[in-house]
PDB file of N, CA and C in Angstrom:
ATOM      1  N   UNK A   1       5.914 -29.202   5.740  1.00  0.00           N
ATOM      2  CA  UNK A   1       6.762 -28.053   5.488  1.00  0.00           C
ATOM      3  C   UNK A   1       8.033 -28.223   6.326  1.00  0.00           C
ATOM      4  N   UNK A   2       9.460 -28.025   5.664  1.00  0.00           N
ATOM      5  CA  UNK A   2      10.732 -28.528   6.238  1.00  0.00           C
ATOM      6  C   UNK A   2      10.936 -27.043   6.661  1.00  0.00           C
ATOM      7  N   UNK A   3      12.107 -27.205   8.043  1.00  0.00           N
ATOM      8  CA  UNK A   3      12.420 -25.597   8.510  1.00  0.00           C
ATOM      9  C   UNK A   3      12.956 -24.535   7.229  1.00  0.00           C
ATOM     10  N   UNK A   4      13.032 -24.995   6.271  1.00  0.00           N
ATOM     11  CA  UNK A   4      13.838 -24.156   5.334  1.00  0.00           C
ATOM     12  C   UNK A   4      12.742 -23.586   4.921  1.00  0.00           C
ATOM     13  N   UNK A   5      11.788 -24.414   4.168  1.00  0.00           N
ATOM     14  CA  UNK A   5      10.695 -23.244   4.043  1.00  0.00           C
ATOM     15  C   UNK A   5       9.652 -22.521   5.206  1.00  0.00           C
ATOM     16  N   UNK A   6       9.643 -23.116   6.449  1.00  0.00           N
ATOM     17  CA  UNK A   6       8.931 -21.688   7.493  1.00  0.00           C
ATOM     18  C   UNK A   6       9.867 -20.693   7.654  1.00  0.00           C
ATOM     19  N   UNK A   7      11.389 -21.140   7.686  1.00  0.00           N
ATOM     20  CA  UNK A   7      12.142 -19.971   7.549  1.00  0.00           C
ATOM     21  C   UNK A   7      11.985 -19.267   6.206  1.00  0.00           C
ATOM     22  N   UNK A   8      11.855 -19.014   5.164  1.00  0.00           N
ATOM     23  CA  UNK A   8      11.763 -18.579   3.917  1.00  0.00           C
ATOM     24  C   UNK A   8      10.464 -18.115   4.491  1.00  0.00           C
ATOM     25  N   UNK A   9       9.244 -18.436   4.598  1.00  0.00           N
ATOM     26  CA  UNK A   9       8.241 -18.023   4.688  1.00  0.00           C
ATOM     27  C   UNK A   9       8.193 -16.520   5.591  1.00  0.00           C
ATOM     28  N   UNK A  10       8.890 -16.984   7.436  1.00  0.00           N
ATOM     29  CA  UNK A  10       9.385 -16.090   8.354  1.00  0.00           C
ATOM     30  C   UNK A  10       9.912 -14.819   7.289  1.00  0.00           C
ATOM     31  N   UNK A  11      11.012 -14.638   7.074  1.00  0.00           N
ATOM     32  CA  UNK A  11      11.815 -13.802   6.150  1.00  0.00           C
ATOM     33  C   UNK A  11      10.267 -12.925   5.259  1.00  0.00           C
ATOM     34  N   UNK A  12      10.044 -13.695   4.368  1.00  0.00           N
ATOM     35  CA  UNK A  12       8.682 -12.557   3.553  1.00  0.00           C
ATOM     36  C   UNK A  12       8.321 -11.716   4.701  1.00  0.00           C
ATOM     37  N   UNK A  13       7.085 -12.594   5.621  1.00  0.00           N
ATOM     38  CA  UNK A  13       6.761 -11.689   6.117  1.00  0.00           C
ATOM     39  C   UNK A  13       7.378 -10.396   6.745  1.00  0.00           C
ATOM     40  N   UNK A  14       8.599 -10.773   7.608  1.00  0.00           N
ATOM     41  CA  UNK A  14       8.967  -9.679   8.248  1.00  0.00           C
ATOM     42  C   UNK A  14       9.583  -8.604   7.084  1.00  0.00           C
ATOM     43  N   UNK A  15       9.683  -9.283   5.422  1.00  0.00           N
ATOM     44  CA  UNK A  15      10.212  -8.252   4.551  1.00  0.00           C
ATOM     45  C   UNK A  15       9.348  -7.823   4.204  1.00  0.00           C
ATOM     46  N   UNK A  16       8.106  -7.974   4.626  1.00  0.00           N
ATOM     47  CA  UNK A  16       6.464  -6.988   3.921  1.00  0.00           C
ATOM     48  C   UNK A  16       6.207  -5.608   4.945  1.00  0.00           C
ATOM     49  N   UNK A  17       6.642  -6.577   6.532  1.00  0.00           N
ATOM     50  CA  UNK A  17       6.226  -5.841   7.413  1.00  0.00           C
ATOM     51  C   UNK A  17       7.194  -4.421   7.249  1.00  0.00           C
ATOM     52  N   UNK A  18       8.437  -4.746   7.240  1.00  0.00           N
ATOM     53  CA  UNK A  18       9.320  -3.836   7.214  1.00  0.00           C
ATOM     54  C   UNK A  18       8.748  -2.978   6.133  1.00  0.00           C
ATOM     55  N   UNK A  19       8.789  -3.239   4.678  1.00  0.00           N
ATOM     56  CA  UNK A  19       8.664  -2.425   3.311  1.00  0.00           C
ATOM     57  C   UNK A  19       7.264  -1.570   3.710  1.00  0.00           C
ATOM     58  N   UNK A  20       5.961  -2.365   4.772  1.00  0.00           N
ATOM     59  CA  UNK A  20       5.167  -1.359   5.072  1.00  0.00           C
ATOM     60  C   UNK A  20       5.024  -0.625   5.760  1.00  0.00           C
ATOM     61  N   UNK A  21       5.812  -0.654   6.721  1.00  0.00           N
ATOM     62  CA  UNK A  21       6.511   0.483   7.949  1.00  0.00           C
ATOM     63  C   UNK A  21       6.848   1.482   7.202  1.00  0.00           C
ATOM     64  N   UNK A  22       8.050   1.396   6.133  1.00  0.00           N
ATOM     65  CA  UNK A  22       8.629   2.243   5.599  1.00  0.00           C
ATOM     66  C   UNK A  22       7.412   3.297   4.155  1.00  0.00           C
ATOM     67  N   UNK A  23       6.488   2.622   4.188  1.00  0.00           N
ATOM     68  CA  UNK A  23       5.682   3.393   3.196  1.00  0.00           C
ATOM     69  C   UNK A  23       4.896   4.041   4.081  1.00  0.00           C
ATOM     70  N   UNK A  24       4.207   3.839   5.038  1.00  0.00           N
ATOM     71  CA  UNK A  24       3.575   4.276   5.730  1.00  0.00           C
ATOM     72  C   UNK A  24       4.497   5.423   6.781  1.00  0.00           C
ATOM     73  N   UNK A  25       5.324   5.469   6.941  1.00  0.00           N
ATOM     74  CA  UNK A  25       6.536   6.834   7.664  1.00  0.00           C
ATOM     75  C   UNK A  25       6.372   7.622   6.239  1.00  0.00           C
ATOM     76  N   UNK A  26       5.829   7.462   5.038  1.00  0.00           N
ATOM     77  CA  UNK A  26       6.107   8.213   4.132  1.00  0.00           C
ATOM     78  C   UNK A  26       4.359   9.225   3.759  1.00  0.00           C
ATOM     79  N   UNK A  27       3.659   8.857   4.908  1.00  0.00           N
ATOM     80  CA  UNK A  27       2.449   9.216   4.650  1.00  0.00           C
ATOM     81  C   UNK A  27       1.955  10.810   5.442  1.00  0.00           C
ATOM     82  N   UNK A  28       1.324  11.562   5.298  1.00  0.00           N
ATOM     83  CA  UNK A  28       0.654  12.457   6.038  1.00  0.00           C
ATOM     84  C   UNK A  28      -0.411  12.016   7.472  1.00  0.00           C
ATOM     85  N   UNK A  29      -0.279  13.135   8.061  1.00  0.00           N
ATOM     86  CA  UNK A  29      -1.345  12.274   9.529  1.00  0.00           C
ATOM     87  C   UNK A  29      -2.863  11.879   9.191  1.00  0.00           C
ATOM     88  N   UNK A  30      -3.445  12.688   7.939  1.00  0.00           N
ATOM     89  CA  UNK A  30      -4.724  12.339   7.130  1.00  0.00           C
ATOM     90  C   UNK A  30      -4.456  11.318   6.348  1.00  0.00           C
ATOM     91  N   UNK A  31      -3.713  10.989   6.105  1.00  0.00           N
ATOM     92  CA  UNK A  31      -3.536   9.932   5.151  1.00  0.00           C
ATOM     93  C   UNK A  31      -3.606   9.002   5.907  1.00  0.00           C
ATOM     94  N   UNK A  32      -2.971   8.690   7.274  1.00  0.00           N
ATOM     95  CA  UNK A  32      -2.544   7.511   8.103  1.00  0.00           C
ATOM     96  C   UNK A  32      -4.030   7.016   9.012  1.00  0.00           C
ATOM     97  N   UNK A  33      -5.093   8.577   8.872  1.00  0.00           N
ATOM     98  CA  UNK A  33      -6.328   8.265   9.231  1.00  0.00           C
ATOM     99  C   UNK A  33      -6.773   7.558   8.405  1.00  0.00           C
ATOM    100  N   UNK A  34      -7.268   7.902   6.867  1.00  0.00           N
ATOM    101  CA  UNK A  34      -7.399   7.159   5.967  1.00  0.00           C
ATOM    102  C   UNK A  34      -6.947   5.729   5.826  1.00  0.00           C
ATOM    103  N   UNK A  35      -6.036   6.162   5.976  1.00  0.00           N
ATOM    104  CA  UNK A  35      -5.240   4.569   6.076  1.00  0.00           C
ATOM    105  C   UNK A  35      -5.890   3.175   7.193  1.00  0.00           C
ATOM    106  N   UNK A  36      -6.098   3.720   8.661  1.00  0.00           N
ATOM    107  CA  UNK A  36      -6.375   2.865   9.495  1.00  0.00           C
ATOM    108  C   UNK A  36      -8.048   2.720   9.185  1.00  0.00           C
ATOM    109  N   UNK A  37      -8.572   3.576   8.709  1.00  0.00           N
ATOM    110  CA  UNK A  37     -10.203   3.250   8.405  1.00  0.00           C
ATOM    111  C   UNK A  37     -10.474   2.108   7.103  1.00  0.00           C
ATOM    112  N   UNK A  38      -9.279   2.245   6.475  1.00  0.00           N
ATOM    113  CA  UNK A  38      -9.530   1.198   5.133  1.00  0.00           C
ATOM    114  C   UNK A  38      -8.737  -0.366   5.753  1.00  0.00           C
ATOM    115  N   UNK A  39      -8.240  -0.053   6.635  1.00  0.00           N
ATOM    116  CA  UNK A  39      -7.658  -1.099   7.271  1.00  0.00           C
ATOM    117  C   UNK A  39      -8.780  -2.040   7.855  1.00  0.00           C
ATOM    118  N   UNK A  40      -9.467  -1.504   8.424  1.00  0.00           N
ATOM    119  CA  UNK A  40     -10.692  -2.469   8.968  1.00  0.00           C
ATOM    120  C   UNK A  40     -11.356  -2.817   8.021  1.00  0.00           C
ATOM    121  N   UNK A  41     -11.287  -2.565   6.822  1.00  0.00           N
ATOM    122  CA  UNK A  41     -11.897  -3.106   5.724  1.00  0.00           C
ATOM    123  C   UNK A  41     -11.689  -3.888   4.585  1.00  0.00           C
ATOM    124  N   UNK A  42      -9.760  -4.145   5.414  1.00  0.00           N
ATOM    125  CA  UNK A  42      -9.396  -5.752   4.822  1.00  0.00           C
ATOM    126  C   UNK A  42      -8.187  -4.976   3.627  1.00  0.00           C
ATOM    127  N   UNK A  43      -7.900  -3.825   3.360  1.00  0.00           N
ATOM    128  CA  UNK A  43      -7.208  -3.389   2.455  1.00  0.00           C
ATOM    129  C   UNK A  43      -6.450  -3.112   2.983  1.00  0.00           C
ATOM    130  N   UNK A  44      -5.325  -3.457   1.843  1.00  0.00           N
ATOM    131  CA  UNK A  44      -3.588  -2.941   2.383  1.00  0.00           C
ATOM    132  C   UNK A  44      -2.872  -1.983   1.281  1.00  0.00           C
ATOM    133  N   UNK A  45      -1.763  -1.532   1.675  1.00  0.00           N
ATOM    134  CA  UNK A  45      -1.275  -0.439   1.188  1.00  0.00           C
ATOM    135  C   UNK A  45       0.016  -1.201   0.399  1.00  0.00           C
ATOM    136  N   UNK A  46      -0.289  -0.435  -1.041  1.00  0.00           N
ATOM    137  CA  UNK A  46       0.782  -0.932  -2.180  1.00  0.00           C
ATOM    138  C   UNK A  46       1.835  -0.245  -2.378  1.00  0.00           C
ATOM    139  N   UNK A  47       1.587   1.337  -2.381  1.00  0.00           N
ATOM    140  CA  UNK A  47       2.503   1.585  -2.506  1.00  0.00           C
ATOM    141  C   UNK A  47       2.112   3.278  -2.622  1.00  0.00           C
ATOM    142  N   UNK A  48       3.038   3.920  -2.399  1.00  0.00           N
ATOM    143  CA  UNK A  48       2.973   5.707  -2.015  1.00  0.00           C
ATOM    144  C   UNK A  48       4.030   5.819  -3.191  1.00  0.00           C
ATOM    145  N   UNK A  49       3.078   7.016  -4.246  1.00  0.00           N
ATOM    146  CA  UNK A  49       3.312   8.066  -5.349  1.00  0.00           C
ATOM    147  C   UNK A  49       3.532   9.442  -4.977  1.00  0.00           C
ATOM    148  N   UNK A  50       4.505   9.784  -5.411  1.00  0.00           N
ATOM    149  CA  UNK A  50       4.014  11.407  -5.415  1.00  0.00           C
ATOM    150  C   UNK A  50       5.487  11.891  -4.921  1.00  0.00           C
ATOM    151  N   UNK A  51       5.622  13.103  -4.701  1.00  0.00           N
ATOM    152  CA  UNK A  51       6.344  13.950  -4.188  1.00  0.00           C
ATOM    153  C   UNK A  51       5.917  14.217  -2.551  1.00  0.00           C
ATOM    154  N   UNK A  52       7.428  14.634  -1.568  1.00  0.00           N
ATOM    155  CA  UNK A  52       7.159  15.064  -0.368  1.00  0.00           C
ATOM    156  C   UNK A  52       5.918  15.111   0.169  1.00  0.00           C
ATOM    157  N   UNK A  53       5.410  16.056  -0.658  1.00  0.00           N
ATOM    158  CA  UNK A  53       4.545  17.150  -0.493  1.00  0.00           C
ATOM    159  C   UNK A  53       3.438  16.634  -1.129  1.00  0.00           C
ATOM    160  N   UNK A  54       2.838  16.049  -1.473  1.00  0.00           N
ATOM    161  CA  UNK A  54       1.864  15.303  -2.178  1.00  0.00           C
ATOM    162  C   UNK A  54       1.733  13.864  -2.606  1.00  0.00           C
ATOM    163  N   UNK A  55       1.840  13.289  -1.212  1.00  0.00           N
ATOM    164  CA  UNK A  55       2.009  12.204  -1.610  1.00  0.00           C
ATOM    165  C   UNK A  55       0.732  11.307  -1.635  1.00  0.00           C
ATOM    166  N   UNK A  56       0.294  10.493  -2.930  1.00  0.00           N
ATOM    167  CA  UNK A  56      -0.762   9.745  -2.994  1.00  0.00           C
ATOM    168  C   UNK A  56      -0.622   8.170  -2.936  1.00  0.00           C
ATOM    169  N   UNK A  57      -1.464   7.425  -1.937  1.00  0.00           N
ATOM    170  CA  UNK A  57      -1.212   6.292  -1.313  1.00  0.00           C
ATOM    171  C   UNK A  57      -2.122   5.347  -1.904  1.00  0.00           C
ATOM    172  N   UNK A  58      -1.798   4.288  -2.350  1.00  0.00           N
ATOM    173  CA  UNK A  58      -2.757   3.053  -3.368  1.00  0.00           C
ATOM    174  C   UNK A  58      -2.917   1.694  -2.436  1.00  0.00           C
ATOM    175  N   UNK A  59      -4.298   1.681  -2.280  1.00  0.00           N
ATOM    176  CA  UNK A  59      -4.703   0.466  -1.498  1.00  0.00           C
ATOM    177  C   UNK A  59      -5.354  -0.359  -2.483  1.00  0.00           C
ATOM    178  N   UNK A  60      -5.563  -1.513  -1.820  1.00  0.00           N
ATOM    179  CA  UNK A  60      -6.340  -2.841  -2.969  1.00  0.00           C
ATOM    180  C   UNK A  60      -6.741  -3.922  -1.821  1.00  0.00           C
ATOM    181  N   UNK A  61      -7.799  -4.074  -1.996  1.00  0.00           N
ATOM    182  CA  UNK A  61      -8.774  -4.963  -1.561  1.00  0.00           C
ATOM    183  C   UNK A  61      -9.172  -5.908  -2.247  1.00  0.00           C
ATOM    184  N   UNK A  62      -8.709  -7.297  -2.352  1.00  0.00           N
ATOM    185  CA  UNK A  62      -9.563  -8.329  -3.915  1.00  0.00           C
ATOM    186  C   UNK A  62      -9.212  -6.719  -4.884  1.00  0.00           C
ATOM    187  N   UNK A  63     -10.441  -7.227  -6.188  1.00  0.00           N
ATOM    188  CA  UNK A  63     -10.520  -6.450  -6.562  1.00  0.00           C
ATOM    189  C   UNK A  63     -11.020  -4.883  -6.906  1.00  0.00           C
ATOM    190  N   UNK A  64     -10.914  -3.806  -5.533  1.00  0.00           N
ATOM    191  CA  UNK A  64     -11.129  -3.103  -5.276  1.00  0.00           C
ATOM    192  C   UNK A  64      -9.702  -2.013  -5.167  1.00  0.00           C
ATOM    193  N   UNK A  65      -9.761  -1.349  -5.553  1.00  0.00           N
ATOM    194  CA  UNK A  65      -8.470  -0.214  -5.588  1.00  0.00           C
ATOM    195  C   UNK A  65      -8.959   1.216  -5.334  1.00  0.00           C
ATOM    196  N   UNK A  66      -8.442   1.407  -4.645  1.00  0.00           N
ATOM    197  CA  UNK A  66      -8.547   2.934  -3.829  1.00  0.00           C
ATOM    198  C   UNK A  66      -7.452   3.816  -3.626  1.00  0.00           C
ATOM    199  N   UNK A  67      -7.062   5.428  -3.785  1.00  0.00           N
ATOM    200  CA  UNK A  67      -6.325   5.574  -3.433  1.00  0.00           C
ATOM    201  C   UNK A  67      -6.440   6.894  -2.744  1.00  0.00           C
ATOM    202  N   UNK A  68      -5.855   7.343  -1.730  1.00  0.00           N
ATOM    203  CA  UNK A  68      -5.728   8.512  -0.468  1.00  0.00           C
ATOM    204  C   UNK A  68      -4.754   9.557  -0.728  1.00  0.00           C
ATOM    205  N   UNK A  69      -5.119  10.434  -1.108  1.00  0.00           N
ATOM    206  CA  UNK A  69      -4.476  11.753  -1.327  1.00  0.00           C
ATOM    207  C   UNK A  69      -3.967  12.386  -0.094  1.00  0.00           C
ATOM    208  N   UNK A  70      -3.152  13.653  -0.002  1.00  0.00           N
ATOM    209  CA  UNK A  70      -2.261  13.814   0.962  1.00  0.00           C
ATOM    210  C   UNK A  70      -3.105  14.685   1.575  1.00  0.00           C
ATOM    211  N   UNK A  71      -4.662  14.931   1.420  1.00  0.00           N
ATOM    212  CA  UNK A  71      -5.584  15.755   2.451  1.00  0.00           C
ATOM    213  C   UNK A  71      -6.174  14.507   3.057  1.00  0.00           C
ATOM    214  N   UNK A  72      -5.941  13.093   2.596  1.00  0.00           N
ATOM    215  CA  UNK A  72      -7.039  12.162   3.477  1.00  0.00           C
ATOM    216  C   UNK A  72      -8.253  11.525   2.671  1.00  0.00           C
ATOM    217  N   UNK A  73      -8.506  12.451   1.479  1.00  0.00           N
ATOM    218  CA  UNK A  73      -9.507  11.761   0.975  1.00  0.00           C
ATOM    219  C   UNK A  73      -9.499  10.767   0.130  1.00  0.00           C
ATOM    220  N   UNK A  74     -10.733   9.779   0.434  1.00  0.00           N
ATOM    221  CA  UNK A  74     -10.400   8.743   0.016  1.00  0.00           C
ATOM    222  C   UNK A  74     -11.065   8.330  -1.456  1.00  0.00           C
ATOM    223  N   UNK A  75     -10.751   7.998  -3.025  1.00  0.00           N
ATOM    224  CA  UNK A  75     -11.243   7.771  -3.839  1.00  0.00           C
ATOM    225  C   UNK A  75     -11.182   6.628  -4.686  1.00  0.00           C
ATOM    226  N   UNK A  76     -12.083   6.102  -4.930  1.00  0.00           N
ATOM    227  CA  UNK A  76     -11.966   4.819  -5.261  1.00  0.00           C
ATOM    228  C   UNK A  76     -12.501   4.478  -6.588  1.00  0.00           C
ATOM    229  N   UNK A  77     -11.685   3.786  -7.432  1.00  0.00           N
ATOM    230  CA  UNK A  77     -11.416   4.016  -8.991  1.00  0.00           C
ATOM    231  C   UNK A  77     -12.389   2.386  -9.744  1.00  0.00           C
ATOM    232  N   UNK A  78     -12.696   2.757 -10.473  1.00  0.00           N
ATOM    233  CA  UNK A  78     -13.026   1.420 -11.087  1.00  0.00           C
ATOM    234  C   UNK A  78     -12.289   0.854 -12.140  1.00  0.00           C
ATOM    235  N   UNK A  79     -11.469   1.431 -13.194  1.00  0.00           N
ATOM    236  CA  UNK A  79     -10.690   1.210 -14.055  1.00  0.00           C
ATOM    237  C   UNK A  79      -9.643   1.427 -13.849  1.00  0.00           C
ATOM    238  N   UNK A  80      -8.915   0.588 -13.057  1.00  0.00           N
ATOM    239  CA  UNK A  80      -7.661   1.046 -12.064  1.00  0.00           C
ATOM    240  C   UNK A  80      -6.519  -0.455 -12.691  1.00  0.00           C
ATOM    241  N   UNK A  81      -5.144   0.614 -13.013  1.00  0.00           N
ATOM    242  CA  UNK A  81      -4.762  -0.700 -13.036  1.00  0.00           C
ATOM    243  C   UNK A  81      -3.366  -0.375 -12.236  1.00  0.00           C
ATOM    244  N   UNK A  82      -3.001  -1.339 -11.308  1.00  0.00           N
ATOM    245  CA  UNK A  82      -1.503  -0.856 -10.965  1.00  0.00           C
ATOM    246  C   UNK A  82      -0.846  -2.168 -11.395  1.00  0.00           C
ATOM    247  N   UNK A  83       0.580  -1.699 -11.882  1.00  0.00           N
ATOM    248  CA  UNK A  83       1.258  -2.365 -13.018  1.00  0.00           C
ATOM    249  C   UNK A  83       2.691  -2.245 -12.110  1.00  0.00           C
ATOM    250  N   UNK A  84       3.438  -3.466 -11.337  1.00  0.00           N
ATOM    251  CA  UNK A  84       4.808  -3.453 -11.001  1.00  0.00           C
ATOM    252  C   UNK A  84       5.744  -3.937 -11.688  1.00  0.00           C
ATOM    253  N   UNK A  85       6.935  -3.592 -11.210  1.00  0.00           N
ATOM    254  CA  UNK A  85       8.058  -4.432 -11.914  1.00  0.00           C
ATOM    255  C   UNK A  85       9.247  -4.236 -10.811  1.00  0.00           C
ATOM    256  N   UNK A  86       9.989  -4.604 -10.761  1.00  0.00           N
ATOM    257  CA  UNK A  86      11.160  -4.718  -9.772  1.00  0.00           C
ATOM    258  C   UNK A  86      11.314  -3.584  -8.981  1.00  0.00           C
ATOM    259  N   UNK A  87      11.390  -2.254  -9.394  1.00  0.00           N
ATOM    260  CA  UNK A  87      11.745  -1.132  -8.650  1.00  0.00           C
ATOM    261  C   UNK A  87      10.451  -0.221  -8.389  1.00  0.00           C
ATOM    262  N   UNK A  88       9.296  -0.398  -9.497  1.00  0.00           N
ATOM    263  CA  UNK A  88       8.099   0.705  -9.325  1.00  0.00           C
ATOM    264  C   UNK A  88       6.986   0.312  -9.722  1.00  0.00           C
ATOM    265  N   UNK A  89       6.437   0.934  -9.425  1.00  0.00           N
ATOM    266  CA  UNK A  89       4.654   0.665  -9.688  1.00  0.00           C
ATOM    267  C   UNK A  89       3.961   1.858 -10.180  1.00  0.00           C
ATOM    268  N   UNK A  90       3.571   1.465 -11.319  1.00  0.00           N
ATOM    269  CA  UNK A  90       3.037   2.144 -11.946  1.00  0.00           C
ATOM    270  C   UNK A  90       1.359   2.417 -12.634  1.00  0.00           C
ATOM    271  N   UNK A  91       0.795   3.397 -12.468  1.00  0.00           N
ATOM    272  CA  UNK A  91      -0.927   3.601 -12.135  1.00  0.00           C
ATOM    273  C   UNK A  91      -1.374   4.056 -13.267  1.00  0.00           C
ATOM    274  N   UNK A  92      -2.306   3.467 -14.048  1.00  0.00           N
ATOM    275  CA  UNK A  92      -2.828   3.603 -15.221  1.00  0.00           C
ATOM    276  C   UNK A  92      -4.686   3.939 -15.102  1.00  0.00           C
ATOM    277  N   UNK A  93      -5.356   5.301 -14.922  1.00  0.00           N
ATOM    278  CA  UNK A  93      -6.600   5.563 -14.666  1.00  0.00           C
ATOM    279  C   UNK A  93      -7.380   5.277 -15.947  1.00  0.00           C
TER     280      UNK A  93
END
């Protein structure tokens, strides 16, 4: 691997780390509980739906998808599909 690509590589990460800082400032303090308990369980956070005030948070594990409502609870879907494209992500139950 030549410095151009560990630098390219460097860059992702710190652009994941950043984009998940910023979803996670977008979460409730139950949610962020939620959040660190699914964390030990290898799942990361895709992406936060919703309004202010209701915001619902989508994790994925392999193929496992879960997502945390703005009281904390945690529900986990079996026919789950999340569908991106450049600007959004979009959740199909």
């Amino acid at each position: 691997m030549n410095f151009l690509d560990k630098l390219k590589k460097v860059h992702e990460i710190e652009h994941k780390h950043a984009k998940e800082k910023s979803s996670y400032a977008q979460l409730s303090l139950a949610q962020k509980i939620s959040a660190s308990q699914l964390r030990q369980f290898g799942f990361e956070l895709n992406c936060v739906r919703g309004g202010m005030f209701e915001p619902m948070a989508v994790f994925t594990c392999e193929s496992h998808s879960v997502t945390v409502d703005h009281l904390g609870e945690i529900k986990e879907w079996q026919n789950f599909i999340l569908v991106s494209n450049l600007l959004h992500y979009y959740i199909y139950l």
